[in-house]
N, C-alpha and C. Protein backbone atom coordinates (compact mmCIF):
# COMPACT_ATOMS: atom_id res chain seq x y z
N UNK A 1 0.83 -1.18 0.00
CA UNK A 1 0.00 0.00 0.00
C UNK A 1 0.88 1.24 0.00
N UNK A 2 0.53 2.58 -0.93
CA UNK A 2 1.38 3.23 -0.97
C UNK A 2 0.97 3.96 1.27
N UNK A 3 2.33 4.96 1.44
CA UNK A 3 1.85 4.99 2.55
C UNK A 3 1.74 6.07 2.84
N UNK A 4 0.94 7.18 1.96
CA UNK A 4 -0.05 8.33 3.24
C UNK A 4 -1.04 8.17 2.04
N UNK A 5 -1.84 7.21 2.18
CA UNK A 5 -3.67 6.92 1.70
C UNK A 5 -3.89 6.16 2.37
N UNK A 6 -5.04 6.98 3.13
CA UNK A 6 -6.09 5.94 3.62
C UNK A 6 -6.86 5.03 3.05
N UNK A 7 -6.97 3.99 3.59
CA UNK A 7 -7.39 2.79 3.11
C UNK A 7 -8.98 2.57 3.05
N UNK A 8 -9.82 3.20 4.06
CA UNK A 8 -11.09 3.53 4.30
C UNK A 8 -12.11 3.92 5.59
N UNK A 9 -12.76 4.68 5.18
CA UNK A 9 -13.74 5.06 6.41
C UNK A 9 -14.04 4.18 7.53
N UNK A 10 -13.73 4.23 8.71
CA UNK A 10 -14.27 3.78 9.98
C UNK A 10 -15.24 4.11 10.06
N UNK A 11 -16.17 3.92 11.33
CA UNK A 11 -17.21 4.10 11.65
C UNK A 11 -17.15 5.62 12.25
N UNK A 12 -18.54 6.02 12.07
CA UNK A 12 -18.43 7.41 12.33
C UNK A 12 -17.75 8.71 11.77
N UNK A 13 -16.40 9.29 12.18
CA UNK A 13 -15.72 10.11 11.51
C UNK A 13 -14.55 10.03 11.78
N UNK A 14 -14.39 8.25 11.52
CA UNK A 14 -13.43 7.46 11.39
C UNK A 14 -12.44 6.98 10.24
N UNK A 15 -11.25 7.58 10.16
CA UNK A 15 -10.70 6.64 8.91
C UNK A 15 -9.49 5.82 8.92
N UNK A 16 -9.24 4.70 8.56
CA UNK A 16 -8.14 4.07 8.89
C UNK A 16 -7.37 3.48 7.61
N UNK A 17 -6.02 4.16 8.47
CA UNK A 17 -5.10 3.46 7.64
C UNK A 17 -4.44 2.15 8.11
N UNK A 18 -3.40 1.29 7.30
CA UNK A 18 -3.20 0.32 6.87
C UNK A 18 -1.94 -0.50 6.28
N UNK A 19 -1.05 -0.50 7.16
CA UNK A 19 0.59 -0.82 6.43
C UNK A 19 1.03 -2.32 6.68
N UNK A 20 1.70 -2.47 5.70
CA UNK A 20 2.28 -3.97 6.03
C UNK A 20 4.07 -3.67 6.13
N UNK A 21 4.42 -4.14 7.10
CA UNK A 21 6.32 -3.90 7.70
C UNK A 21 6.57 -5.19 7.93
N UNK A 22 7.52 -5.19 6.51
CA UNK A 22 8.20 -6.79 7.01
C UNK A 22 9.68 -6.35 7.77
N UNK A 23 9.50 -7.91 8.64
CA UNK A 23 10.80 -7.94 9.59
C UNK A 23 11.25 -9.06 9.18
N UNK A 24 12.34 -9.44 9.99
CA UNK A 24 13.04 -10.39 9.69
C UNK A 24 11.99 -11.83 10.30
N UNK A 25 11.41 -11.41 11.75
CA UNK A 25 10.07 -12.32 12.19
C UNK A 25 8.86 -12.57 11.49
N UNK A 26 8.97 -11.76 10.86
CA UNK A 26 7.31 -11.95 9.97
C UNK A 26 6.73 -10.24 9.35
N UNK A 27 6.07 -10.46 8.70
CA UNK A 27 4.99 -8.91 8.09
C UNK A 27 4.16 -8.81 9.47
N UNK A 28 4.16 -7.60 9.41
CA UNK A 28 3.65 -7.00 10.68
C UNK A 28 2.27 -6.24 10.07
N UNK A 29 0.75 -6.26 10.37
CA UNK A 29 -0.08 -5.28 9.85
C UNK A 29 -0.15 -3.73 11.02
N UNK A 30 -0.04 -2.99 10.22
CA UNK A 30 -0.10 -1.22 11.24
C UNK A 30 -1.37 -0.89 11.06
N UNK A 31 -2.12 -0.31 11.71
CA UNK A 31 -3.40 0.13 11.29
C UNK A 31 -3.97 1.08 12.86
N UNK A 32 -3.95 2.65 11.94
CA UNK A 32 -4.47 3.68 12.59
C UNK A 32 -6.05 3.98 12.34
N UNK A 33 -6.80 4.04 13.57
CA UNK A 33 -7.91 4.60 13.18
C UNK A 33 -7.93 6.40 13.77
N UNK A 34 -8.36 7.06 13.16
CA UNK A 34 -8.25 8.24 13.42
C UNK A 34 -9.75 9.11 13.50
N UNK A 35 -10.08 9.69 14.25
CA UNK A 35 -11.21 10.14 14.46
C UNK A 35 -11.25 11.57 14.02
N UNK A 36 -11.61 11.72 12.93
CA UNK A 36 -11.02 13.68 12.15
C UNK A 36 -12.03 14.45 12.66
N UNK A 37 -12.97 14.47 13.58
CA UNK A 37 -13.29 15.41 14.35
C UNK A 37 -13.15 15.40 15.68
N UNK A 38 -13.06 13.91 16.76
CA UNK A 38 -12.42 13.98 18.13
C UNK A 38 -10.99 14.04 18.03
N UNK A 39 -10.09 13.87 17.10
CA UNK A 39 -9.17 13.90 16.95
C UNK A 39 -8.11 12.07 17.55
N UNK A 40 -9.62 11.34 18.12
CA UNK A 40 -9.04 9.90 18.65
C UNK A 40 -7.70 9.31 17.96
N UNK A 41 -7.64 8.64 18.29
CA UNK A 41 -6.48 7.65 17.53
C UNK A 41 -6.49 6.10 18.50
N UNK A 42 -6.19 5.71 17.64
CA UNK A 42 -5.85 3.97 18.09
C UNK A 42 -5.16 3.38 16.97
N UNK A 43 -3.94 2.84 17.59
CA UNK A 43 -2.87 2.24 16.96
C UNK A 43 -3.00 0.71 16.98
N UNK A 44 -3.26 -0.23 16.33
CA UNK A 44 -3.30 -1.36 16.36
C UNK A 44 -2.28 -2.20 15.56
N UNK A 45 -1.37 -3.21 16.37
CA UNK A 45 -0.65 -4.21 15.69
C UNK A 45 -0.69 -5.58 15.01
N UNK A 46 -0.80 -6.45 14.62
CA UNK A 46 -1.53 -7.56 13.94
C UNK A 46 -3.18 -7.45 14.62
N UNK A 47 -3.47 -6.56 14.63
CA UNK A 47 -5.21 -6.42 15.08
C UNK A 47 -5.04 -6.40 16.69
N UNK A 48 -4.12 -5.69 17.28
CA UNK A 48 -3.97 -6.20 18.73
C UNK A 48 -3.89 -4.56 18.97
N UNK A 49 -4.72 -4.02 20.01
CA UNK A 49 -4.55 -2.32 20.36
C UNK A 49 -3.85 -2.02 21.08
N UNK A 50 -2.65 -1.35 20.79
CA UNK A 50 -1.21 -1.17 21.50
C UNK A 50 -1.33 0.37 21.89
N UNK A 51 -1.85 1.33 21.26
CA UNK A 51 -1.96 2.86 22.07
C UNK A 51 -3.67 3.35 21.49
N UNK A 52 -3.92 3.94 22.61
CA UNK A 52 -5.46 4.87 22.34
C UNK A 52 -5.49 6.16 22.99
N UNK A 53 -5.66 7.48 22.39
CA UNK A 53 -5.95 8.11 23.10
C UNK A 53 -7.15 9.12 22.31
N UNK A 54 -8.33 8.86 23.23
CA UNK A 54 -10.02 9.24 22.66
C UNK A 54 -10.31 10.46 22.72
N UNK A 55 -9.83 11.26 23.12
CA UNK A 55 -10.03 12.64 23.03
C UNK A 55 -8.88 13.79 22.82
N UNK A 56 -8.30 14.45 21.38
CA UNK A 56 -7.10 14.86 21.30
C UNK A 56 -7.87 16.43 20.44
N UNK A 57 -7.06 17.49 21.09
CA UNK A 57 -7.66 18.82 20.61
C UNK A 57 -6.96 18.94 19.32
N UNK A 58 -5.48 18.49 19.13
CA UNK A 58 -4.82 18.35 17.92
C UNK A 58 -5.09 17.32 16.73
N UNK A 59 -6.04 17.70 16.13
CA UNK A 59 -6.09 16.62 14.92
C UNK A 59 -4.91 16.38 14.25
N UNK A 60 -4.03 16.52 14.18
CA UNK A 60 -2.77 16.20 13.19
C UNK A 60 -2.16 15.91 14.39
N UNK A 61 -0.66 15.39 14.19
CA UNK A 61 0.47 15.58 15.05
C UNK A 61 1.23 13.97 14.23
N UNK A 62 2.09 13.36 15.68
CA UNK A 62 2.85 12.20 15.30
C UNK A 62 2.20 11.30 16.54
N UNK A 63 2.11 9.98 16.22
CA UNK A 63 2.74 9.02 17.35
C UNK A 63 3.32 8.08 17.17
N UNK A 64 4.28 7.68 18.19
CA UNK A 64 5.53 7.11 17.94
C UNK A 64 5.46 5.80 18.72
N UNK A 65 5.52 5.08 18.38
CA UNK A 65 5.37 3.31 18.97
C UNK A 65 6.35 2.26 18.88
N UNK A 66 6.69 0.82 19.31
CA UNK A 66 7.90 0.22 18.73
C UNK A 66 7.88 -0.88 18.22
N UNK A 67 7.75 -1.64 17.05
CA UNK A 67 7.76 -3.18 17.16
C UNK A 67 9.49 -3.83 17.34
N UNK A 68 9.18 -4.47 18.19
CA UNK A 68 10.17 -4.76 19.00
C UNK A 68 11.52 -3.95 19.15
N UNK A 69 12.44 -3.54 18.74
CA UNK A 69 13.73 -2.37 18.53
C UNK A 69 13.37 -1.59 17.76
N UNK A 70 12.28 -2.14 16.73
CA UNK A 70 12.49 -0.76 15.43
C UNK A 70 11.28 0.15 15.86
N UNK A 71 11.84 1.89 15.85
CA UNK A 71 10.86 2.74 16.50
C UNK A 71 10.19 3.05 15.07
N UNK A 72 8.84 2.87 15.49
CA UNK A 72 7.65 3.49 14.66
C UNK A 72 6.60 4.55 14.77
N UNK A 73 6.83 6.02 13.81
CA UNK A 73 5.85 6.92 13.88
C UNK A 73 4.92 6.98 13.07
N UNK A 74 3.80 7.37 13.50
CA UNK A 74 2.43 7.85 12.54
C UNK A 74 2.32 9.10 12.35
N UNK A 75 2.73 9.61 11.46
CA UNK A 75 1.90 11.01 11.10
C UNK A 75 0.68 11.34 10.19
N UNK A 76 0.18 12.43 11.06
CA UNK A 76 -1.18 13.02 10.74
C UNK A 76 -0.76 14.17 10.20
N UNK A 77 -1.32 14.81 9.05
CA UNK A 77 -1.08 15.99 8.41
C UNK A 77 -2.34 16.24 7.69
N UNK A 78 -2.66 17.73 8.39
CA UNK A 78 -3.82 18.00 7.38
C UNK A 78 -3.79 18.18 5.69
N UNK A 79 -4.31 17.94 4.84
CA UNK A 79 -4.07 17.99 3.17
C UNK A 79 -5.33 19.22 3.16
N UNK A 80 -6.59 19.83 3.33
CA UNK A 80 -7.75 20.28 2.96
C UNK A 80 -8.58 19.92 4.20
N UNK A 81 -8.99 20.99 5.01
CA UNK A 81 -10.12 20.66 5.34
C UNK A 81 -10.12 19.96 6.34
N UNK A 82 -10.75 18.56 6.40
CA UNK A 82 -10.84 17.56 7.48
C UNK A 82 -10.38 16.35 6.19
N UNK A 83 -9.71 16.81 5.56
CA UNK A 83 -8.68 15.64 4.54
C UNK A 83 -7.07 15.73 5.16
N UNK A 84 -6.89 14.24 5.54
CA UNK A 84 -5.94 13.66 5.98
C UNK A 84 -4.74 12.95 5.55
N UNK A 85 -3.45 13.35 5.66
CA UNK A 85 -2.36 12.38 5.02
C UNK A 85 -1.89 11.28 6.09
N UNK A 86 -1.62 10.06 5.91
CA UNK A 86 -1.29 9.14 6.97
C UNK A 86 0.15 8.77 6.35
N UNK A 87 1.28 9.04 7.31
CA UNK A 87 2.61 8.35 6.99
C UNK A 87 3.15 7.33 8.07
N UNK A 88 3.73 6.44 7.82
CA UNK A 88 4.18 5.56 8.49
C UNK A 88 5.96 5.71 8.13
N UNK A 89 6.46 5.92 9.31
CA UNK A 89 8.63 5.77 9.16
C UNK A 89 8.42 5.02 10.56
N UNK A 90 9.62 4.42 9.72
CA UNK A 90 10.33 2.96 10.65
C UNK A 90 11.91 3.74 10.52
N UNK A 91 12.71 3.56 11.91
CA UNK A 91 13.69 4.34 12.33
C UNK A 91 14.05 5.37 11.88
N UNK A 92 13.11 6.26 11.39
CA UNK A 92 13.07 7.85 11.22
C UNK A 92 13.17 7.75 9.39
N UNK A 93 12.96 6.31 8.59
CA UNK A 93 13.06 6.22 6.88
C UNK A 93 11.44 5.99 6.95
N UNK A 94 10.66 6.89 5.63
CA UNK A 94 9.82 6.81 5.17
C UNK A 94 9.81 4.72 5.09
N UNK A 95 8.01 4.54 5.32
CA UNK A 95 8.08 3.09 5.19
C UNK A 95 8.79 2.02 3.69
N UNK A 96 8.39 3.37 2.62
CA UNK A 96 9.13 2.32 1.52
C UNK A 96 10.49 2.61 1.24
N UNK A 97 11.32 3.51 2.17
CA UNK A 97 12.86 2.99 1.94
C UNK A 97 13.30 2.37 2.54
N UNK A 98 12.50 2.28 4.22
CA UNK A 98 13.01 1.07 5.39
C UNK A 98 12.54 -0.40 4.59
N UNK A 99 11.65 -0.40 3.77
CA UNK A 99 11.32 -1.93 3.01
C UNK A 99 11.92 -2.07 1.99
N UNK A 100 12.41 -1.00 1.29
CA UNK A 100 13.49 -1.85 0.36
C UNK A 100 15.04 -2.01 1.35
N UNK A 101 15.10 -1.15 2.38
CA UNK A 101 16.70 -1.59 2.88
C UNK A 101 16.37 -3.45 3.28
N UNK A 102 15.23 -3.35 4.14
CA UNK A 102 14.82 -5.02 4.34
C UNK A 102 15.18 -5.92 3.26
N UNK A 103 14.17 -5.49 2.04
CA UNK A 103 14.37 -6.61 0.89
C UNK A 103 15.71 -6.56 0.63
N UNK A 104 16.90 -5.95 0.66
CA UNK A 104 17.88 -6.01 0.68
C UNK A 104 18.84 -6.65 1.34
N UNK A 105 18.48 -6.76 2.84
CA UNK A 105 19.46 -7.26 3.72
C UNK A 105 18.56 -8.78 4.26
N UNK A 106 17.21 -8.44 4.07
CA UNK A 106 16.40 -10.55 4.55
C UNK A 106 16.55 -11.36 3.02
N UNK A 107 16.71 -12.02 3.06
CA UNK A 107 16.84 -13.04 2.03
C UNK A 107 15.84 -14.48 2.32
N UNK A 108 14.56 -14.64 1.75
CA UNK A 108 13.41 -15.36 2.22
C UNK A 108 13.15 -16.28 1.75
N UNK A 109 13.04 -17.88 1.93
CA UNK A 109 12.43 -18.56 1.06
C UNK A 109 11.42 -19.28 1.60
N UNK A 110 10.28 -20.13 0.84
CA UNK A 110 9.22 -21.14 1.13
C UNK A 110 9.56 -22.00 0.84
N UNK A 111 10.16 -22.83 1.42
CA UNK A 111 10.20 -24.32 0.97
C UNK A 111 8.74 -25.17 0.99
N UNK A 112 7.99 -24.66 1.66
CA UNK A 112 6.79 -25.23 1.80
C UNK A 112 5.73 -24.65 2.19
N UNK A 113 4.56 -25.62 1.83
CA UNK A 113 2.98 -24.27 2.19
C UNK A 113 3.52 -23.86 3.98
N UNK A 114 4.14 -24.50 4.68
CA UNK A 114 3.91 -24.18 6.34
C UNK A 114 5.27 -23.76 6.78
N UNK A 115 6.11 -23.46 6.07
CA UNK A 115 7.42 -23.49 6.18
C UNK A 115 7.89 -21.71 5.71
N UNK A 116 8.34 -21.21 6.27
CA UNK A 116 8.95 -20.17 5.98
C UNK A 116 10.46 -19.98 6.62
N UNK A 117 11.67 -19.35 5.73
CA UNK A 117 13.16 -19.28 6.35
C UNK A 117 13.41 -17.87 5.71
N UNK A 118 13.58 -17.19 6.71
CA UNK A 118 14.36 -16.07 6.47
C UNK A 118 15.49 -15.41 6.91
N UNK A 119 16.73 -15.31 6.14
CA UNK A 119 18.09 -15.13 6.57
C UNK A 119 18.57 -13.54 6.82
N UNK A 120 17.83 -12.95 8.18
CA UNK A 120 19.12 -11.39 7.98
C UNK A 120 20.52 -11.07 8.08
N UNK A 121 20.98 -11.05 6.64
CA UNK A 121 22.42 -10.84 6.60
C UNK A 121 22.67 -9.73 7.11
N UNK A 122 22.45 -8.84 7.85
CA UNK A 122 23.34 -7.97 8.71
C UNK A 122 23.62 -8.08 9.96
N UNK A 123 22.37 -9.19 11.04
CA UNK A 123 22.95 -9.42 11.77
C UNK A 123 23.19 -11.32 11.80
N UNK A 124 22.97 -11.88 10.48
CA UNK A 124 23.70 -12.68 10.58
C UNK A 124 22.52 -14.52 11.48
N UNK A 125 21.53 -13.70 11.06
CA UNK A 125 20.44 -14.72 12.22
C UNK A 125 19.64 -15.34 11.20
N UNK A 126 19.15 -16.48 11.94
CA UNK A 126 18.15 -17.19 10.71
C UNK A 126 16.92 -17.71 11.11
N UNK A 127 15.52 -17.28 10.61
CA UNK A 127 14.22 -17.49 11.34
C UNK A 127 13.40 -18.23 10.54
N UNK A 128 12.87 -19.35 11.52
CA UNK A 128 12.35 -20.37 10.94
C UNK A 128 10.67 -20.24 11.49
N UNK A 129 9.86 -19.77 10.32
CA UNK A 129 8.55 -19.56 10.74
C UNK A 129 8.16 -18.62 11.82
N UNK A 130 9.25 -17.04 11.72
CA UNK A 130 9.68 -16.59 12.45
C UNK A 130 10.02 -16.28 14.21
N UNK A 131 10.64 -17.49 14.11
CA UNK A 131 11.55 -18.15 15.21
C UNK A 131 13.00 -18.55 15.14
N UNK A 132 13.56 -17.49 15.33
CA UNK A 132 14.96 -17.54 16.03
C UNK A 132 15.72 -19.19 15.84
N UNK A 133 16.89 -19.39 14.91
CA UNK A 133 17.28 -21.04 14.83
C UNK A 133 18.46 -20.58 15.33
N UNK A 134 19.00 -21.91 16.23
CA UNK A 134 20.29 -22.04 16.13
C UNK A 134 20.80 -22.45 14.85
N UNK A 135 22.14 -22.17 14.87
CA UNK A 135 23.05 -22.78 13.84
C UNK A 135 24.12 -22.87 13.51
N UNK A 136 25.13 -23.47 13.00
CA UNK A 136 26.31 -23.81 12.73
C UNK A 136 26.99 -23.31 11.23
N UNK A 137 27.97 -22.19 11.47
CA UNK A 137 28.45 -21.74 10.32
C UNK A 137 29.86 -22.43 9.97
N UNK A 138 30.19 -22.29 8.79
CA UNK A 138 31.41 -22.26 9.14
C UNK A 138 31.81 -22.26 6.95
N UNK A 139 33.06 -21.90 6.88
CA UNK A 139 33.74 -21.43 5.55
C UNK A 139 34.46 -22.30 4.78
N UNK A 140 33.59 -22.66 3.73
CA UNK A 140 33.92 -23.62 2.81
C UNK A 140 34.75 -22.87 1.23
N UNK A 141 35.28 -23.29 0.74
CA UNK A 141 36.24 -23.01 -0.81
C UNK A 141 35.28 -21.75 -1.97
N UNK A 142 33.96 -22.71 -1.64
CA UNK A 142 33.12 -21.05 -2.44
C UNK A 142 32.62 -20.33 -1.55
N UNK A 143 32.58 -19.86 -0.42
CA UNK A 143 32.44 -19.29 0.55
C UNK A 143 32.05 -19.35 1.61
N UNK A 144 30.48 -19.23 1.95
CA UNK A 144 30.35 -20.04 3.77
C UNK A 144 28.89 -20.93 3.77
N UNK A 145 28.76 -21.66 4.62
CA UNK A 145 27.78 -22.41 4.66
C UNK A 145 27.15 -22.14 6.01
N UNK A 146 25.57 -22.05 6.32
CA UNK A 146 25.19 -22.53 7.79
C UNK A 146 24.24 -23.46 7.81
N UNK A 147 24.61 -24.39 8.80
CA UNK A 147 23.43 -25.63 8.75
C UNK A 147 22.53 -25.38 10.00
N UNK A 148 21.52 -25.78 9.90
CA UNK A 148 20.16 -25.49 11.06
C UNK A 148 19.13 -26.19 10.90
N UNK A 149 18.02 -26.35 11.46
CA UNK A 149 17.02 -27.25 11.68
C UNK A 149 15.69 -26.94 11.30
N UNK A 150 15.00 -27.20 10.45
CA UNK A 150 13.62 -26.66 9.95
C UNK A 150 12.47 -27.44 11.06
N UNK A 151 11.67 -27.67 10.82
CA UNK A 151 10.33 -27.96 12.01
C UNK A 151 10.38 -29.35 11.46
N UNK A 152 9.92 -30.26 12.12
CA UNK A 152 10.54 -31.68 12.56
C UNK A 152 11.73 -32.22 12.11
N UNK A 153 12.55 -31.28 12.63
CA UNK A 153 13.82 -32.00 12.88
C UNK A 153 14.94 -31.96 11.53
N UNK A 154 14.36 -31.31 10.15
CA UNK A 154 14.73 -31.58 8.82
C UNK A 154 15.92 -30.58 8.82
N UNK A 155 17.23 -31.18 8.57
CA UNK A 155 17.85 -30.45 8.34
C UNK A 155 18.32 -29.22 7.12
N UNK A 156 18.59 -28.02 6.57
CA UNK A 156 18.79 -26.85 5.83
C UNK A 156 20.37 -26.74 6.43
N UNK A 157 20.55 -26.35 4.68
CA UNK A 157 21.56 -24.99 4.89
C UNK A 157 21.58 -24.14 3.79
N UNK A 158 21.90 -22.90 4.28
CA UNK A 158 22.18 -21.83 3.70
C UNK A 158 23.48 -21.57 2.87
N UNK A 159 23.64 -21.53 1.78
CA UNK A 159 25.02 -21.41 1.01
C UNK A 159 25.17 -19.96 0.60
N UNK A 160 26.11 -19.11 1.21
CA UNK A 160 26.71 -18.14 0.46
C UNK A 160 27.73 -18.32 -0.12
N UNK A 161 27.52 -17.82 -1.82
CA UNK A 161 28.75 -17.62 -2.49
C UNK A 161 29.11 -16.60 -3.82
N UNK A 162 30.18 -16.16 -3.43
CA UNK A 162 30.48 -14.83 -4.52
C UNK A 162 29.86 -15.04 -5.71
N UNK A 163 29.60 -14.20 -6.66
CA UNK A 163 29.71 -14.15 -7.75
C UNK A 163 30.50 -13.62 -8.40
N UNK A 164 29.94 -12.60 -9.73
CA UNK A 164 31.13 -11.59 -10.04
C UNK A 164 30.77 -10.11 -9.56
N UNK A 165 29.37 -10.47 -9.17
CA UNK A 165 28.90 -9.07 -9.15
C UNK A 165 28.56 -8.92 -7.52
N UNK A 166 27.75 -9.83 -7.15
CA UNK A 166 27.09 -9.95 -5.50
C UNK A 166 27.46 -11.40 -5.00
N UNK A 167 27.40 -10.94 -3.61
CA UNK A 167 26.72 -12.40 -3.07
C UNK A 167 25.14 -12.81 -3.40
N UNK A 168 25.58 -14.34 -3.63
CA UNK A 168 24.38 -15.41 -3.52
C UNK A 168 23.99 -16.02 -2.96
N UNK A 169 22.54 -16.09 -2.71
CA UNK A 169 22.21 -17.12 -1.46
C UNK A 169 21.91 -18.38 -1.82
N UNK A 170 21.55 -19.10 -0.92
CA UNK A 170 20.92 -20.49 -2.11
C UNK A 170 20.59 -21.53 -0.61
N UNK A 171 19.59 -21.64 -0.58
CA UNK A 171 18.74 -22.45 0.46
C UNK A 171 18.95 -24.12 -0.33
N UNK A 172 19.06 -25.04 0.67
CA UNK A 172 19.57 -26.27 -0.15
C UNK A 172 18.63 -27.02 1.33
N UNK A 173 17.47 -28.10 0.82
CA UNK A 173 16.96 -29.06 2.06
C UNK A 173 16.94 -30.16 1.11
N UNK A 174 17.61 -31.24 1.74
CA UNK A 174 17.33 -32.35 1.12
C UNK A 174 17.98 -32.87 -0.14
N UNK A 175 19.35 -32.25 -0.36
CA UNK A 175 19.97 -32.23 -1.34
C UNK A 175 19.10 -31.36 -2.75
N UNK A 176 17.61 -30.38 -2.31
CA UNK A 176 17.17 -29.66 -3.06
C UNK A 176 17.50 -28.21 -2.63
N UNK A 177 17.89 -27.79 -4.14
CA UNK A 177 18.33 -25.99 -4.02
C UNK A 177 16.78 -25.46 -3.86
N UNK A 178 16.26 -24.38 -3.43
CA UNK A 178 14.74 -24.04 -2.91
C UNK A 178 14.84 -22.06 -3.17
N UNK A 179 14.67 -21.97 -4.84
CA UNK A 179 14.48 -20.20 -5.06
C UNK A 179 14.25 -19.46 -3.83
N UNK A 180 15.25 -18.37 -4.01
CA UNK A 180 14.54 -17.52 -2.52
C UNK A 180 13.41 -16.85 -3.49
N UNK A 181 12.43 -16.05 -2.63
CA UNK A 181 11.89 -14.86 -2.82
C UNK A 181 11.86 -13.89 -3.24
N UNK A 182 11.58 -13.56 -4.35
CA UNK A 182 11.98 -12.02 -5.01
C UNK A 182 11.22 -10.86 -3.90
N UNK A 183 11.71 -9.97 -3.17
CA UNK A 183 11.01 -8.94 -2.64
C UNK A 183 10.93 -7.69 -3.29
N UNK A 184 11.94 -7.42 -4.31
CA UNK A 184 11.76 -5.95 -4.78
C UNK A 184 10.57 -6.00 -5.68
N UNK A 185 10.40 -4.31 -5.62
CA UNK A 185 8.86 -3.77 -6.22
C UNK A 185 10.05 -4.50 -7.93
């Protein structure tokens, strides 16, 4: 969703917006309802209400919230009237440059309908159905390997290796290589 349009009218003189923030744990849904004449607000996280406050004399302003380390603001900006812009920044980057730095640094694949692995190469961690794996690295002739454990017990590894241009990833279960995920727009 691009991110200052609202997505649609709430109840009353209600309108809510609507973001999806992937992490390295999973897509996260954001969703502000905003009340453009009490000026309310309620911040909700996968549908779970994390801040409310029902009576605000300032219809516009920011609020600032966290999913887990990464700090998240909402801004309200009047456009016309009682017409509203909704922005969402994740560590002070508009939401679609903090999601392409992501698609950049998680590297994701499906091996299966129930199965999800996603590798963040910056800090180097690997989440299995986003859950935290142990694992075992270590540096082989085309570059490095880590082995780890998928859900019953199936063993993965992760192959990085140079190219001419980038590193490559390459998810391997079962003596099968498994496409990552394309994330860019």
């Amino acid at each position: 969703m691009v991110n200052n349009q609202f997505l649609k009218m709430g109840k009353g003189d209600s309108y809510i917006a609507r973001w999806n923030v992937p992490l390295p744990d999973k897509v996260y849904v954001v969703e502000l309802e905003h009340g453009s004449i009490s000026g309310k607000r309620v911040i909700r996280l996968d549908g779970e209400e994390i801040y409310r406050k029902d009576w605000m004399f300032r219809l516009v302003g920011t609020d600032i919230f966290y999913i887990g380390e990464n700090e998240c603001a909402i801004n309200i900006d009047s456009i016309k009237g009682l017409k509203f812009r909704y922005t969402l920044t994740m560590n002070g980057k508009p939401l679609e440059a903090f999601t392409d730095i992501q698609n950049k640094v998680l590297k994701t694949w499906c091996p299966s309908d129930d199965t999800v692995v996603v590798l963040d190469t910056q800090k180097i961690e690997i989440y299995v159905n986003g859950n935290a794996v142990e694992m075992e690295s270590e540096f082989t002739e085309e570059g490095s390997e880590m082995r780890f454990f998928l859900t019953k017990g199936r063993e993965a590894t992760i192959k990085i290796v140079q190219d001419d241009k980038e590193l490559q990833y390459y998810l391997k279960i079962d003596k099968q290589i498994i496409p990552p995920i394309i994330t860019s727009d």
